[in-house]
Structures are given as C-alpha cells and as structure tokens.
C-alpha atoms as a PDB file:
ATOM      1  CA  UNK A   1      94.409  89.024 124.074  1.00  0.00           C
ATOM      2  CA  UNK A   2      96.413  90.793 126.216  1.00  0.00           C
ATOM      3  CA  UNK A   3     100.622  91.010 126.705  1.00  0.00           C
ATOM      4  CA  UNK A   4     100.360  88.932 129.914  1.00  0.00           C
ATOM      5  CA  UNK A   5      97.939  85.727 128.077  1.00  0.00           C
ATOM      6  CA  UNK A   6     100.389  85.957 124.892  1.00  0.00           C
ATOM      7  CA  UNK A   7     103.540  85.169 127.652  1.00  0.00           C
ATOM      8  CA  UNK A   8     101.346  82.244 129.062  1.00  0.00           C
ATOM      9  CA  UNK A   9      99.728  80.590 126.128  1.00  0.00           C
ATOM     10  CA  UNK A  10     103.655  80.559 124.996  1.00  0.00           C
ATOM     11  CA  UNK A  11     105.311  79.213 127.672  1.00  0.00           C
ATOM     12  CA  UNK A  12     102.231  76.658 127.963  1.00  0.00           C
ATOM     13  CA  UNK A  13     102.923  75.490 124.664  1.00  0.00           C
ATOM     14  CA  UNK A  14     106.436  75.275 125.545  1.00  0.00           C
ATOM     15  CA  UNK A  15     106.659  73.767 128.833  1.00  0.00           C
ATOM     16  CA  UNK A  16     110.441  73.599 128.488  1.00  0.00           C
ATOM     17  CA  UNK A  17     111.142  77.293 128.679  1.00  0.00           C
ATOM     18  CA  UNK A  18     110.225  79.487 131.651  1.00  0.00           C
ATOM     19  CA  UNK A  19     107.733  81.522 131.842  1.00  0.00           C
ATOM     20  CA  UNK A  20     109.842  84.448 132.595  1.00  0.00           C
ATOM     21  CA  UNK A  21     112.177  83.707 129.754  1.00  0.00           C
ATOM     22  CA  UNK A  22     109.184  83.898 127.645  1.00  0.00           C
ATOM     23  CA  UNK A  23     108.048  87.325 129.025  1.00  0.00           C
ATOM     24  CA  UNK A  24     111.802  88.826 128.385  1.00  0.00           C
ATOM     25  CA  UNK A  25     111.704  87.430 124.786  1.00  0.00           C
ATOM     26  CA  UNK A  26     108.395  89.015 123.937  1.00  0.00           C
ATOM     27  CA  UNK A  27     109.380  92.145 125.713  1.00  0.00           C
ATOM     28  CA  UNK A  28     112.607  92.580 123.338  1.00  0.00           C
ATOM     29  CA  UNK A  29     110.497  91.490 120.430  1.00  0.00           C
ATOM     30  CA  UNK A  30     108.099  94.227 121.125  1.00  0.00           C
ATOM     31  CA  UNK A  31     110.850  96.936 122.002  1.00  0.00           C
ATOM     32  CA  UNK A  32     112.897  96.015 118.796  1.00  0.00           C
ATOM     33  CA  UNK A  33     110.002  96.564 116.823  1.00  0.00           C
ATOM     34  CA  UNK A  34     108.709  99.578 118.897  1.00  0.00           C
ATOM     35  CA  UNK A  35     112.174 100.930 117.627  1.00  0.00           C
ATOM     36  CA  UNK A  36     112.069 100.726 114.257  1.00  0.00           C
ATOM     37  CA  UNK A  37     108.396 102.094 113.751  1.00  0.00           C
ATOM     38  CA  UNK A  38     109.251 104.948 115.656  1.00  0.00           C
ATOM     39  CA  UNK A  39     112.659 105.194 113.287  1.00  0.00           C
ATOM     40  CA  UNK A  40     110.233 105.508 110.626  1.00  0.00           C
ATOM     41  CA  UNK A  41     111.072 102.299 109.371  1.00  0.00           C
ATOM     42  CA  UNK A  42     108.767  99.019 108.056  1.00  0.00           C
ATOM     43  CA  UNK A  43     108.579  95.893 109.665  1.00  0.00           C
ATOM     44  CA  UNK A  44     107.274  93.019 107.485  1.00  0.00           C
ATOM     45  CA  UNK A  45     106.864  89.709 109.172  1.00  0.00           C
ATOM     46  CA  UNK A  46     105.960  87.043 106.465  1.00  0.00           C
ATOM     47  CA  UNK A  47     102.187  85.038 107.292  1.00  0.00           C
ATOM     48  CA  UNK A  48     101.588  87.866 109.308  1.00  0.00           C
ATOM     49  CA  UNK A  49     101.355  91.524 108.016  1.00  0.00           C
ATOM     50  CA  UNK A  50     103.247  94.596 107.540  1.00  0.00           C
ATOM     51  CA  UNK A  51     103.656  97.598 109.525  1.00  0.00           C
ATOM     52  CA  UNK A  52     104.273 100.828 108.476  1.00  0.00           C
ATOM     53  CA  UNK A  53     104.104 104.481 109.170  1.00  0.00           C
ATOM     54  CA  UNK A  54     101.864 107.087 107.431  1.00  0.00           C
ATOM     55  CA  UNK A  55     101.623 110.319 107.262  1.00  0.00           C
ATOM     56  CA  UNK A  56      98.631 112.688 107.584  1.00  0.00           C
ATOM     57  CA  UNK A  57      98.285 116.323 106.530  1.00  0.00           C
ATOM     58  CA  UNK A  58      97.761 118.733 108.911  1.00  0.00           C
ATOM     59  CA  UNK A  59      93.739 120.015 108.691  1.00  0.00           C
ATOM     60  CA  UNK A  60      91.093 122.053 110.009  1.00  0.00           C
ATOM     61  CA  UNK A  61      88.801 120.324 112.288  1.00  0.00           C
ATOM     62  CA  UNK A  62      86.004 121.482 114.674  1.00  0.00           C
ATOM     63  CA  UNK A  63      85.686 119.817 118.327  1.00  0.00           C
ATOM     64  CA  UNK A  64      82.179 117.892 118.700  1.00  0.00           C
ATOM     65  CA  UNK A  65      81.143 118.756 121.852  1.00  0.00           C
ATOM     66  CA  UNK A  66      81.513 122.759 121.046  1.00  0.00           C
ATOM     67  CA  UNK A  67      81.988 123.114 117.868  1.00  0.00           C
ATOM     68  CA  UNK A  68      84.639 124.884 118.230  1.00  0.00           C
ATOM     69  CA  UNK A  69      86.768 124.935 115.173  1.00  0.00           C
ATOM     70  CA  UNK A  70      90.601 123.764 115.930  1.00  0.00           C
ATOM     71  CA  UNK A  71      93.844 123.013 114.437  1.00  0.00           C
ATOM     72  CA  UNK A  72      94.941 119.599 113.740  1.00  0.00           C
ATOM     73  CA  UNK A  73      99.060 119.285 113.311  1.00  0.00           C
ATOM     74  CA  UNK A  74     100.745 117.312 111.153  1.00  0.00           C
ATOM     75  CA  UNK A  75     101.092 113.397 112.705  1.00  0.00           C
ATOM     76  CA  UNK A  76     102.458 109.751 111.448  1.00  0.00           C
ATOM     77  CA  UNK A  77      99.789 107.496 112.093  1.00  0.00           C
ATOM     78  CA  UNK A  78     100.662 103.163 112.493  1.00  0.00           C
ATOM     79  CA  UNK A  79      99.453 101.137 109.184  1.00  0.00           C
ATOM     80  CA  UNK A  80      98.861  97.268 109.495  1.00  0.00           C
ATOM     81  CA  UNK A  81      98.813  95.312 106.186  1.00  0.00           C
ATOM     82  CA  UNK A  82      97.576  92.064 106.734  1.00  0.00           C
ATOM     83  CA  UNK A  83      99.610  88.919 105.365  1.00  0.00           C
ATOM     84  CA  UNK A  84      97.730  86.665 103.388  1.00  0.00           C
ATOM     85  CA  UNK A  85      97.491  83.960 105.395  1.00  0.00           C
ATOM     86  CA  UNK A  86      96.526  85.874 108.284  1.00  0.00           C
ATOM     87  CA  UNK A  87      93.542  87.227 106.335  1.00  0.00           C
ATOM     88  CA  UNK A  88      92.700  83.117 104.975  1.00  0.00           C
ATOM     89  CA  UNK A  89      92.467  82.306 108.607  1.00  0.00           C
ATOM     90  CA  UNK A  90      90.377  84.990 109.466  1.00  0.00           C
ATOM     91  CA  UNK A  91      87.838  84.969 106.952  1.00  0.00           C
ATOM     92  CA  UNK A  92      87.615  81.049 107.042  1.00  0.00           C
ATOM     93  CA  UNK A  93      87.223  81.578 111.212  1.00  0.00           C
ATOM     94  CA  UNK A  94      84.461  84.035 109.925  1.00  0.00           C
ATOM     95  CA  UNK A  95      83.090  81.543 107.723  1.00  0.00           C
ATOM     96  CA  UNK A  96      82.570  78.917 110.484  1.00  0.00           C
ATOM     97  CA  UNK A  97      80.856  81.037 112.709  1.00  0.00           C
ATOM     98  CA  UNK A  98      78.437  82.215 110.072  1.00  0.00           C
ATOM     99  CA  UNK A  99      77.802  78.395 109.450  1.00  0.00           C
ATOM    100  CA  UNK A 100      77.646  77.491 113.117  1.00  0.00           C
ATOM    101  CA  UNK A 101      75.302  80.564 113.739  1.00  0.00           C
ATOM    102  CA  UNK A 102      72.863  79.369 110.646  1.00  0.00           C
ATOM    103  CA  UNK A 103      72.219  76.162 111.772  1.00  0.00           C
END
C-alpha cells in the first residue's frame, strides 16, 4: 500500500474530512516521526510496533560481482518491533489463507 491509497482509504472512511486535509495530516505524521528516528530517538505506537535505531559495526566485505574486497563504514540501520496485536492479526490473516488454500 502505497502513501497516496493510505490518504484515500482514510478520507473514504471519513467522508467528512477532505481528502487533502487527510494528505497534510499524514504528511506531518510521517515528517514528525521521520524527525525523531533520525534524532536517534524511539517511537512506540501502542497496537502497532516500535521503531528504533540500531547500530552496525563497521566490517570487511567483498563486492559480489568482483570480488573485490571493500570497506563497509559504520551505519544506524531502522528496527521495527511489531505490537502484539499487529502480529495476532497477521498470523490469524495467515491462518485463513492457509485454511482457504486447503480446502
């Protein structure tokens, strides 16, 4: 799903609001929280997941079409923890499909 059918399903959901209302509010949510990961900071949103930054080591590493050995730096790398409900709903989604696959 992309930025532009999260904006719609919202504002079809809530036919009160305006679609462009709906675009600037997800467009501050996302810059607010495109913020504060790249502040280093964590964003938990309960039923959802967490978000946080991790580090990784700089390392030796070898380029696969060559195999040419290079330097990889130091970099923070995104982590998503998934809530708990998020993962319920997924794995019973999962569950259905298996079943309606089966039969």
């Amino acid at each position: 799903m992309t930025k532009s059918e999260v904006i719609a399903a919202i504002a079809n959901k809530q036919p009160h609001l305006l679609q462009r209302d709906v675009e600037l509010a997800i467009k501050n949510i996302l810059g607010v929280l495109t913020t504060t990961l790249a502040n280093g900071d964590r964003i938990e949103i309960r039923g959802l997941g967490g978000f946080s930054i991790t580090h990784r080591d700089p390392r030796i590493g070898r380029n696969p079409k060559t195999g040419e050995i290079v330097s990889v730096p130091r970099r923070r790398t995104l982590h998503f923890k998934p809530g708990l409900s998020l993962r319920d709903k997924v794995n019973a989604s999962r569950e259905r499909c298996k079943t309606i696959r089966d039969a």
